[in-house]
C-alpha atoms as a PDB file:
ATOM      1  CA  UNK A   1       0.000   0.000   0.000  1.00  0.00           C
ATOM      2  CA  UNK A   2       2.809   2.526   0.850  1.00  0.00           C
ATOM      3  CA  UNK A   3       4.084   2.455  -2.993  1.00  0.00           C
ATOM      4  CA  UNK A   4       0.983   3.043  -4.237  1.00  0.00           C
ATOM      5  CA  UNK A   5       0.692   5.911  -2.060  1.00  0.00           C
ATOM      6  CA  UNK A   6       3.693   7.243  -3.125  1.00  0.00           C
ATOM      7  CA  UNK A   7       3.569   6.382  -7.008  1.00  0.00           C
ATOM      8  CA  UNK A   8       0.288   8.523  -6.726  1.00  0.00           C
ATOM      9  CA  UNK A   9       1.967  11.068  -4.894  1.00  0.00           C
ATOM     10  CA  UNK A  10       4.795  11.417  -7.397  1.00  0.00           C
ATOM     11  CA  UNK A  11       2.357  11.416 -10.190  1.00  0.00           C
ATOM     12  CA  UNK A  12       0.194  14.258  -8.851  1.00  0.00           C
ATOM     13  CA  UNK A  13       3.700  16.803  -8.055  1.00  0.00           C
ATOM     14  CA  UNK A  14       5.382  15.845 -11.775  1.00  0.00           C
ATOM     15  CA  UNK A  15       1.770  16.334 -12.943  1.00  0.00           C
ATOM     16  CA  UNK A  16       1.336  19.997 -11.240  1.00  0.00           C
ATOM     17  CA  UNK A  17       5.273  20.996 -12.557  1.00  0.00           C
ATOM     18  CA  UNK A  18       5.188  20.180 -16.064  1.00  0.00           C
ATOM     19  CA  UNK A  19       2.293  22.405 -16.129  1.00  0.00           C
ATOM     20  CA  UNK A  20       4.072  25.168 -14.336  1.00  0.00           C
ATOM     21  CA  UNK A  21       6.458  24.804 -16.664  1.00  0.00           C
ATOM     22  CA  UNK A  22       4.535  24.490 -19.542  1.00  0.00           C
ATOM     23  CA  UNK A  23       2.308  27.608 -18.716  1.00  0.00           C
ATOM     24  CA  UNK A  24       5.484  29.553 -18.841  1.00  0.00           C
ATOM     25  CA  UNK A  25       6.526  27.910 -21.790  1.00  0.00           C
ATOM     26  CA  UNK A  26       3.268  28.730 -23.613  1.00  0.00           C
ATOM     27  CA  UNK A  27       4.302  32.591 -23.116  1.00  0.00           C
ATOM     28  CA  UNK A  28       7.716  32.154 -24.728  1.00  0.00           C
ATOM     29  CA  UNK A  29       9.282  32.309 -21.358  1.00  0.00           C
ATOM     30  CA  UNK A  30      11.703  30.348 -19.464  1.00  0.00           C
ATOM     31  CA  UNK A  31      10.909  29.513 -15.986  1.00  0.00           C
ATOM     32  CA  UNK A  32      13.727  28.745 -13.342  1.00  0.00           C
ATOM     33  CA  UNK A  33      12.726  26.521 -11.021  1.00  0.00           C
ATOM     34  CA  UNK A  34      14.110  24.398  -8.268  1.00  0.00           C
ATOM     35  CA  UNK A  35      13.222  22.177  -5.300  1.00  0.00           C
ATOM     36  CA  UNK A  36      14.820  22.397  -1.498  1.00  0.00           C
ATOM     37  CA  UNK A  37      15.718  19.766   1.183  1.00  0.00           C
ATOM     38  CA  UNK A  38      18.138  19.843   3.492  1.00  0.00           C
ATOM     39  CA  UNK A  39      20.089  17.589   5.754  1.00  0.00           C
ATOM     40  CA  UNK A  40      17.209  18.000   8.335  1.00  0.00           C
ATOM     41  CA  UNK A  41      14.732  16.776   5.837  1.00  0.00           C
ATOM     42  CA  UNK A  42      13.390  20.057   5.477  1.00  0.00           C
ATOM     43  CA  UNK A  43      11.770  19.621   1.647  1.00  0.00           C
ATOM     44  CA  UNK A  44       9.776  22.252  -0.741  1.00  0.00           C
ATOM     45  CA  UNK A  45       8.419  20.879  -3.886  1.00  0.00           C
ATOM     46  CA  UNK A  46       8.931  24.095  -6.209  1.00  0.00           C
ATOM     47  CA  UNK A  47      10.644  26.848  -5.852  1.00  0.00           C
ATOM     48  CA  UNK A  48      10.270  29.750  -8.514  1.00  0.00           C
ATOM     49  CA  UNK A  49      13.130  32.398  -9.280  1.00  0.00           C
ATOM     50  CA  UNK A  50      12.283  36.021 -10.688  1.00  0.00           C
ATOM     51  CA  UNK A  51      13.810  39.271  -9.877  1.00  0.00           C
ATOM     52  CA  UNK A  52      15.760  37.891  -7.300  1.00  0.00           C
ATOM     53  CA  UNK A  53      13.032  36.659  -5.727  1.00  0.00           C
ATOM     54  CA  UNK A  54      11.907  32.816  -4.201  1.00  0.00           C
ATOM     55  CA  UNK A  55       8.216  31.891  -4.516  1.00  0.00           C
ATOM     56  CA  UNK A  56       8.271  28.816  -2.585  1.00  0.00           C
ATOM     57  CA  UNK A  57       5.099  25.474  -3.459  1.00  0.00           C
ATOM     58  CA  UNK A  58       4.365  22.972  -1.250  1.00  0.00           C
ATOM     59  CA  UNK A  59       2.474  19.993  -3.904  1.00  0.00           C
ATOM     60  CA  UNK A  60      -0.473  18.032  -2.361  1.00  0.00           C
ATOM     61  CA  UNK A  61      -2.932  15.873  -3.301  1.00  0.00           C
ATOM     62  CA  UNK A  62      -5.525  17.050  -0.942  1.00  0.00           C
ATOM     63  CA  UNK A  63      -8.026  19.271  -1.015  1.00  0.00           C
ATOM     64  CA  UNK A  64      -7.149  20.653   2.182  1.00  0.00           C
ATOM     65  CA  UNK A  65      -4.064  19.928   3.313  1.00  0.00           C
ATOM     66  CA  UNK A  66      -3.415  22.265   6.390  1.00  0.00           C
ATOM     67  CA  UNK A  67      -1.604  25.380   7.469  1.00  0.00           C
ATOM     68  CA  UNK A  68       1.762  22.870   8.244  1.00  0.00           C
ATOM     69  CA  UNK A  69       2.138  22.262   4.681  1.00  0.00           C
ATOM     70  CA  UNK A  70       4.338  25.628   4.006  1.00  0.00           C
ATOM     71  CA  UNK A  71       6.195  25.282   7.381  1.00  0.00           C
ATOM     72  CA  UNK A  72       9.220  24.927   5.612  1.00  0.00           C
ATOM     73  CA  UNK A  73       9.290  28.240   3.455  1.00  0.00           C
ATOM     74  CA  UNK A  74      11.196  29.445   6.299  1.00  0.00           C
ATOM     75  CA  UNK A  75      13.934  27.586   5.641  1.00  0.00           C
ATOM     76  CA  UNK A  76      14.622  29.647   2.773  1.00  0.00           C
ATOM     77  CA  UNK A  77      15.509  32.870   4.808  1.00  0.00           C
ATOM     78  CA  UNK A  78      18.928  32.115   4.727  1.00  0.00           C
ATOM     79  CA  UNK A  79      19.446  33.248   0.936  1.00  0.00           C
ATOM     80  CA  UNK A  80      19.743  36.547   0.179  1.00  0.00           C
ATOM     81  CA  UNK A  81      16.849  36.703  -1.559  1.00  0.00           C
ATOM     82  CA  UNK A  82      13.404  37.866  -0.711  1.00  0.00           C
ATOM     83  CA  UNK A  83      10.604  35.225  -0.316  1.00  0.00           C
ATOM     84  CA  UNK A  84       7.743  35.904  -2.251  1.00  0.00           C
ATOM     85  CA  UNK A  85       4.049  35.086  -1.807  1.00  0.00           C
ATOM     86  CA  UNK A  86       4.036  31.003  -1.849  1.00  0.00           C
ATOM     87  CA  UNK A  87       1.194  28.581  -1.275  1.00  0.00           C
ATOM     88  CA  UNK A  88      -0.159  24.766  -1.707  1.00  0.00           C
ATOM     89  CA  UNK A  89      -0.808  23.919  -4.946  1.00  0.00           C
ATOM     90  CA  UNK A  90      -3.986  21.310  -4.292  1.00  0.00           C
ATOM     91  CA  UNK A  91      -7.010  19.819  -5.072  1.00  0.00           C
ATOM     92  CA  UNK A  92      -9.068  22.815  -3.552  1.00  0.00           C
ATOM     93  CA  UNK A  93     -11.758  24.342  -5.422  1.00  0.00           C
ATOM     94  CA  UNK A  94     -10.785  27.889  -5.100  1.00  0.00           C
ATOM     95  CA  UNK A  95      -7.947  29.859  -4.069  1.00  0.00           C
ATOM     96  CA  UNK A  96      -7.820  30.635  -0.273  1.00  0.00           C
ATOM     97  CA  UNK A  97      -5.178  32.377   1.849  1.00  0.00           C
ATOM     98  CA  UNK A  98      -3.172  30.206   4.171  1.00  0.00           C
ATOM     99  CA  UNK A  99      -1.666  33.201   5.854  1.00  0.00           C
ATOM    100  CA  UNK A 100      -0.899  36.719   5.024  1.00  0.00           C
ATOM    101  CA  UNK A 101       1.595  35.220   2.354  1.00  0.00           C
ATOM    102  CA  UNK A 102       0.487  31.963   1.134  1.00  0.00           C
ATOM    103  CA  UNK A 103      -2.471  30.711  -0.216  1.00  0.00           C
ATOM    104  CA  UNK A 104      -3.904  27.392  -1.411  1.00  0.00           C
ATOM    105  CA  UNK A 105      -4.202  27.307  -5.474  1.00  0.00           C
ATOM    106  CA  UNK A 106      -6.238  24.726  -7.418  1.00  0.00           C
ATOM    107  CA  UNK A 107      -3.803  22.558  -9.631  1.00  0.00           C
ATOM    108  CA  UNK A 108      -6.817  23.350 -12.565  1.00  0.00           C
ATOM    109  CA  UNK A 109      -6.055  26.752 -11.745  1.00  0.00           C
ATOM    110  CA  UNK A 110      -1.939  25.888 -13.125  1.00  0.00           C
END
């Protein structure tokens, strides 16, 4: 059951990516993008660079996946960049602010 859980999971964030990328693509843009983990398993699923600026995604299958999910945007202070408005791209059905930074966004939204 566990790698079913986690083939599924893996689908859903390369699903939710390629269209991030592809959405930029579509514009005749390039879109730098990255993922984070650290040694203290810290992880954040996408992480996308403009004007020297980080706008940190948590990916999740649910449709409400909880205020936790962007606990590690954080870890990201220690760049000398500024960190952008973020959020959890889900299954929700609209977007909805997390906090004063962060919302949830629909993946049909993407």
């Amino acid at each position: 059951m566990v790698a079913q859980y986690y083939t599924i999971k893996t689908f859903f964030e390369t699903y939710a990516i390629s269209e991030v990328i592809k959405s930029y693509y579509n514009v005749g843009k390039r879109l730098p993008v990255f993922y984070y983990r650290d040694a203290d398993k810290k992880e954040i699923d996408l992480i996308i660079e403009a004007n020297n600026t980080l706008y940190p995604f948590e990916i999740k299958k649910s449709a409400s996946p909880g205020r936790d999910a962007v606990r590690h945007f954080g870890a990201l202070s220690c760049t000398n960049k500024e960190i952008g408005t973020g959020g959890v791209i889900c299954m929700a059905d609209s977007v909805y602010p997390i906090d004063k930074v962060n919302y949830y966004v629909p993946v049909w939204l993407i």
